[in-house]
Protein backbone atom coordinates (compact mmCIF):
# COMPACT_ATOMS: atom_id res chain seq x y z
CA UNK A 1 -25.90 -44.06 -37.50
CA UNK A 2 -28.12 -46.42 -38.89
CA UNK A 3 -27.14 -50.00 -39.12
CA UNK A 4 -25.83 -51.45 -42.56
CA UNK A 5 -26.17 -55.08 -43.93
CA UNK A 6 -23.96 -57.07 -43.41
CA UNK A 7 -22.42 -58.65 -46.75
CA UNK A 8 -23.29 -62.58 -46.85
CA UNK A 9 -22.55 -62.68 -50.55
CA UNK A 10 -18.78 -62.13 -50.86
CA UNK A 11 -17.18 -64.26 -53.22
CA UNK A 12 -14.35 -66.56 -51.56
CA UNK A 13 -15.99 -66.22 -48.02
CA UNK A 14 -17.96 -68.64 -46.67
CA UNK A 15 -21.47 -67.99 -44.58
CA UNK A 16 -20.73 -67.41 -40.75
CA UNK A 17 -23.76 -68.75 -39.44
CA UNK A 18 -26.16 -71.49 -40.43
CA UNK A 19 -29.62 -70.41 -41.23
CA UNK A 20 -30.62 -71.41 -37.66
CA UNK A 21 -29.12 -68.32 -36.11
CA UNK A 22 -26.09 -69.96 -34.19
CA UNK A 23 -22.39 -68.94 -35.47
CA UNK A 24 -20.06 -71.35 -37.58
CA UNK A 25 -16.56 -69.76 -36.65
CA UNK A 26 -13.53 -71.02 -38.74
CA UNK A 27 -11.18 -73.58 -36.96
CA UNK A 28 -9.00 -70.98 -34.29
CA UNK A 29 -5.47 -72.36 -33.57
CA UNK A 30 -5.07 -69.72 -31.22
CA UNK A 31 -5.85 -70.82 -27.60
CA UNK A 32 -4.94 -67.84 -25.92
CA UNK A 33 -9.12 -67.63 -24.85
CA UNK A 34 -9.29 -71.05 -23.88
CA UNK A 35 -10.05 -70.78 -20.34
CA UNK A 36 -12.14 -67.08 -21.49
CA UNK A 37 -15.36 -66.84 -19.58
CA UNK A 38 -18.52 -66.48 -21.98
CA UNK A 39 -16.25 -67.06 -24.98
CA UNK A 40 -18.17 -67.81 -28.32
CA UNK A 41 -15.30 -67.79 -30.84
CA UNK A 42 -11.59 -67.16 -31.40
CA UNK A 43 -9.91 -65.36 -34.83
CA UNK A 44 -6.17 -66.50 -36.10
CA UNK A 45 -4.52 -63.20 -37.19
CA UNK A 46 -2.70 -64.39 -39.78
CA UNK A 47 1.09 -63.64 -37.90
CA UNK A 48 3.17 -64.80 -40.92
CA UNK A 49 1.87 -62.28 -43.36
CA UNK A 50 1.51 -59.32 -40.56
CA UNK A 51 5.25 -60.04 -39.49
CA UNK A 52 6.52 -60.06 -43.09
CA UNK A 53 4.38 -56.50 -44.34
CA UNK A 54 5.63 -54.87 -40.94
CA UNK A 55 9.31 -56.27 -41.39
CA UNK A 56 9.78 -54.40 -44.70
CA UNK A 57 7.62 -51.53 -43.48
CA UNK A 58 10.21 -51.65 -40.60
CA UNK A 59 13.32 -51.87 -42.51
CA UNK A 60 12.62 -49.32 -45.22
CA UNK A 61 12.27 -46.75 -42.55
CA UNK A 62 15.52 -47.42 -41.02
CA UNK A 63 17.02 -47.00 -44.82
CA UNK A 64 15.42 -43.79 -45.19
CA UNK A 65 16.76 -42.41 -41.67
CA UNK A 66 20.09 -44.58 -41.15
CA UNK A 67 21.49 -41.17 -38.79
CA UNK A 68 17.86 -41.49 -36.76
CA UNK A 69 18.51 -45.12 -35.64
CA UNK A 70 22.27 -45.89 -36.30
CA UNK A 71 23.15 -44.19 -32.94
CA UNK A 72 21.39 -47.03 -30.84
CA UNK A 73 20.82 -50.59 -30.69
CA UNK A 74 16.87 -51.02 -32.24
CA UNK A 75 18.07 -52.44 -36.22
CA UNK A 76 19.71 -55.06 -34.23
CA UNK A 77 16.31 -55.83 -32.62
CA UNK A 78 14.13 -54.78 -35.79
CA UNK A 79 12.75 -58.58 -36.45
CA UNK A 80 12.83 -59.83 -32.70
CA UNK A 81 10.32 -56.43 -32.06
CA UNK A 82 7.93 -56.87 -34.99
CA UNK A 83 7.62 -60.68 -34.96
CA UNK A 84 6.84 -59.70 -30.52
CA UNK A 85 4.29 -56.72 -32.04
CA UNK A 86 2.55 -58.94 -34.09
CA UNK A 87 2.35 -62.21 -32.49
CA UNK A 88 0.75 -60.68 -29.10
CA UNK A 89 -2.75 -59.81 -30.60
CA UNK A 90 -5.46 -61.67 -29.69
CA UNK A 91 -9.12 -61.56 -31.06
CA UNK A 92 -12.37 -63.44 -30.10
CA UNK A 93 -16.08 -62.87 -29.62
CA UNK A 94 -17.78 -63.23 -25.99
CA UNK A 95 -21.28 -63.12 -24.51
CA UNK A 96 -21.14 -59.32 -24.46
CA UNK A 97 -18.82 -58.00 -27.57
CA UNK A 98 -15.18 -58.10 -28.79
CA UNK A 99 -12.19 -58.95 -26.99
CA UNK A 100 -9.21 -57.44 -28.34
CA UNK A 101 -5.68 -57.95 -26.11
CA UNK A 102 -2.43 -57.24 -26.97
CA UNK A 103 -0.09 -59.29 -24.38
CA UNK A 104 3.00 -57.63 -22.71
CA UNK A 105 6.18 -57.48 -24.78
CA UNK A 106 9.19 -56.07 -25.66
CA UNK A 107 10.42 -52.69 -27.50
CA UNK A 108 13.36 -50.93 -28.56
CA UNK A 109 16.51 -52.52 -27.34
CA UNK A 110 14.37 -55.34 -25.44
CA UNK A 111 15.25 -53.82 -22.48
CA UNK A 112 12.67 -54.57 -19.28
CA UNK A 113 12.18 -50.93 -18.39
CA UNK A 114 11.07 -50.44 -22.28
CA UNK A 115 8.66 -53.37 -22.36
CA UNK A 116 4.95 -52.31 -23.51
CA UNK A 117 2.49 -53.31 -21.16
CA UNK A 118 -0.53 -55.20 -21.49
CA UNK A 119 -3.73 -53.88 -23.17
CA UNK A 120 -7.26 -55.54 -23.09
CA UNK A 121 -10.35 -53.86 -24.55
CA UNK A 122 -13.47 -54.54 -25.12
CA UNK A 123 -16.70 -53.20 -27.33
CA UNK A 124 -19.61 -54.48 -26.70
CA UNK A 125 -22.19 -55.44 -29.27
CA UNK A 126 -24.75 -52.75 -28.23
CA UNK A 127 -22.29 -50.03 -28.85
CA UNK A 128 -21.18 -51.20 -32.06
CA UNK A 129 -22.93 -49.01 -35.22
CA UNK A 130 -20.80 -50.21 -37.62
CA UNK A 131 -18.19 -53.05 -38.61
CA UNK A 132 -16.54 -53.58 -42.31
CA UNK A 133 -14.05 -55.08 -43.90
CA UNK A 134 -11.22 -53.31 -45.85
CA UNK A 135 -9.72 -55.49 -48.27
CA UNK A 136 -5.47 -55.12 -49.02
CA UNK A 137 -5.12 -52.61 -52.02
CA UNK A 138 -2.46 -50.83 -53.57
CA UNK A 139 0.65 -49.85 -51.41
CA UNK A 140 2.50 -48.38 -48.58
CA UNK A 141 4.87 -46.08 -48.25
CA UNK A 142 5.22 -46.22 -52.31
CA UNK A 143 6.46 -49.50 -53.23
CA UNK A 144 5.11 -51.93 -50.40
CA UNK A 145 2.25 -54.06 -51.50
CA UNK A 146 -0.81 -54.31 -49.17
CA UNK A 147 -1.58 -57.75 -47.99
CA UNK A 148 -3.77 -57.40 -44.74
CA UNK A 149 -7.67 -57.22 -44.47
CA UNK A 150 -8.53 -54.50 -41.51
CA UNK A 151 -11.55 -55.15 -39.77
CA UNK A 152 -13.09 -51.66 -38.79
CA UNK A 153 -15.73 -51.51 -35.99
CA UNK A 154 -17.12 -48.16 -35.01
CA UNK A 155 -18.96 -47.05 -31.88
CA UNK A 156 -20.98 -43.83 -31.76
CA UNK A 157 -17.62 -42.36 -29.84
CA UNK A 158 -15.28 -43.02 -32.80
CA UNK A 159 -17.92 -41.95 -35.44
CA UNK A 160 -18.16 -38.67 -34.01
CA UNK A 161 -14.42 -38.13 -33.78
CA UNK A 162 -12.83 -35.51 -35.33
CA UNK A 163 -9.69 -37.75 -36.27
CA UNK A 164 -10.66 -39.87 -39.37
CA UNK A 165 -8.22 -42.61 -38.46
CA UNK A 166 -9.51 -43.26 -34.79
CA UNK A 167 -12.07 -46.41 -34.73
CA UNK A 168 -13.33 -48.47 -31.79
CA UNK A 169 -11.03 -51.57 -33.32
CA UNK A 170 -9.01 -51.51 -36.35
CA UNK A 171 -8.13 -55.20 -36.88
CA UNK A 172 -5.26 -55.85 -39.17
CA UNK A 173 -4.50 -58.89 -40.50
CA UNK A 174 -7.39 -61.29 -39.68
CA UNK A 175 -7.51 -64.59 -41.26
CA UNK A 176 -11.08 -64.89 -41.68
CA UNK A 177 -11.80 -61.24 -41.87
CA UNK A 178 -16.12 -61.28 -43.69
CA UNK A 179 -16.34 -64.34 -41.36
CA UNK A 180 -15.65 -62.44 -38.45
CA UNK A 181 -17.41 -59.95 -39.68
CA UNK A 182 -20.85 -61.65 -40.59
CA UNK A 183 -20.19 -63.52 -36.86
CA UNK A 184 -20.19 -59.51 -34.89
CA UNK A 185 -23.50 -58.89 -37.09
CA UNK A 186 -25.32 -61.93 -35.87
CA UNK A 187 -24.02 -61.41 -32.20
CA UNK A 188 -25.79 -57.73 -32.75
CA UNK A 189 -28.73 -58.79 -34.03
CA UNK A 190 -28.93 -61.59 -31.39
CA UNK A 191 -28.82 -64.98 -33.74
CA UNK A 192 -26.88 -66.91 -31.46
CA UNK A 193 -29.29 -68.84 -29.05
CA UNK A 194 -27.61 -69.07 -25.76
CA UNK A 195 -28.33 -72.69 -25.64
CA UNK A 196 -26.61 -73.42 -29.08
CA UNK A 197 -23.29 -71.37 -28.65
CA UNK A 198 -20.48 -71.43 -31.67
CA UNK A 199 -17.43 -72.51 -29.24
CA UNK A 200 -18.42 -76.37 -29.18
CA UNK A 201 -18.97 -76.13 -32.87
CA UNK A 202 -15.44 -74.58 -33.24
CA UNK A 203 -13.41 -76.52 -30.92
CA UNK A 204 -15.62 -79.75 -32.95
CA UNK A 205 -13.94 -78.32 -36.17
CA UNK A 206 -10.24 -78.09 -34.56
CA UNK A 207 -10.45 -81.77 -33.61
CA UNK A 208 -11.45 -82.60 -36.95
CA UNK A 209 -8.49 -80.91 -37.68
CA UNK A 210 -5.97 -82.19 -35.65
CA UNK A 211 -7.06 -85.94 -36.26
């Protein structure tokens, strides 16, 4: 697959690198990659708007199957488990490509034996043919509106998959979703001189922040 342009003109997103070549990430309050080797920038999901879409997602199937779920224990731990399904996602941008983990938590009834284990992946720029941004339209499941961005980055693996839904990443819910975006294009294209890497810049903005 030949590789697309990335869009640098969408209205209401700002540019994600300076005309230099080195990336301007958005101000990450997540410091789950703090201590990440080779990191160049950390994405917020945005956990307040994933946890309320998924908490009505959640709640109008258990009113369209009461008999399915009303025999165990898992309404009682409906909010507990989609506020722990959101909130473990991690996203950032290394050296080499994306860093996607979802952190160990729990399912179901919360017990430990039900817990889903920890999941780290990682695409690397080189394999990467394409990466988009979806943005929220229309609804789900009929009367539920859509309010997440998905980030979708394709390798040739998923392209050539027969199931339409399977991509490399599917990212749901990213704050900054063209800015992350625009930054995986210019980590492709190789804008980012190793010299003049985005993390100081970022962690420059958070201070600016916090003070």
């Amino acid at each position: 697959m030949e590789l697309g342009n990335p869009d640098q003109s969408h209205a209401g997103s700002s540019t994600a690198f300076t005309a230099s070549g080195d990336i301007v990430a958005p101000p990450a309050f997540d410091k789950y990659f703090s201590d990440e080797i080779g990191l160049i920038a950390t994405f917020d999901f945005d956990y307040d708007n994933m946890i309320s879409f998924e908490t009505k997602k959640a709640w109008l199937t258990v009113g369209l199957c009461p008999l399915l779920y009303a025999p165990c224990c898992t309404p009682c731990f409906l909010q507990a488990n989609v506020e722990g399904n959101q909130r473990n996602q991690h996203v950032c941008l290394t050296h080499d490509g994306i860093k996607k983990v979802n952190e160990k938590h729990r399912t179901l009834c919360g017990w430990s034996c039900t817990d889903e284990k920890k999941m780290t992946k990682m695409v690397h720029y080189f394999q990467i043919t394409d990466c988009d941004v979806q943005e929220p339209s229309g609804v789900t499941c009929g009367c539920i509106d859509n309010v997440l961005s998905r980030v979708i980055v394709d390798t040739a693996a998923s392209s050539q998959s027969k199931n339409t839904d399977y991509h490399a990443l599917d990212l749901k819910g990213l704050k900054y979703a063209f800015e992350f975006k625009l930054a995986v294009w210019a980590m492709k294209r190789g804008r980012v001189p190793q010299s003049q890497l985005a993390a100081p810049v970022q962690a420059e903005m958070n201070t600016q922040l916090q003070t």
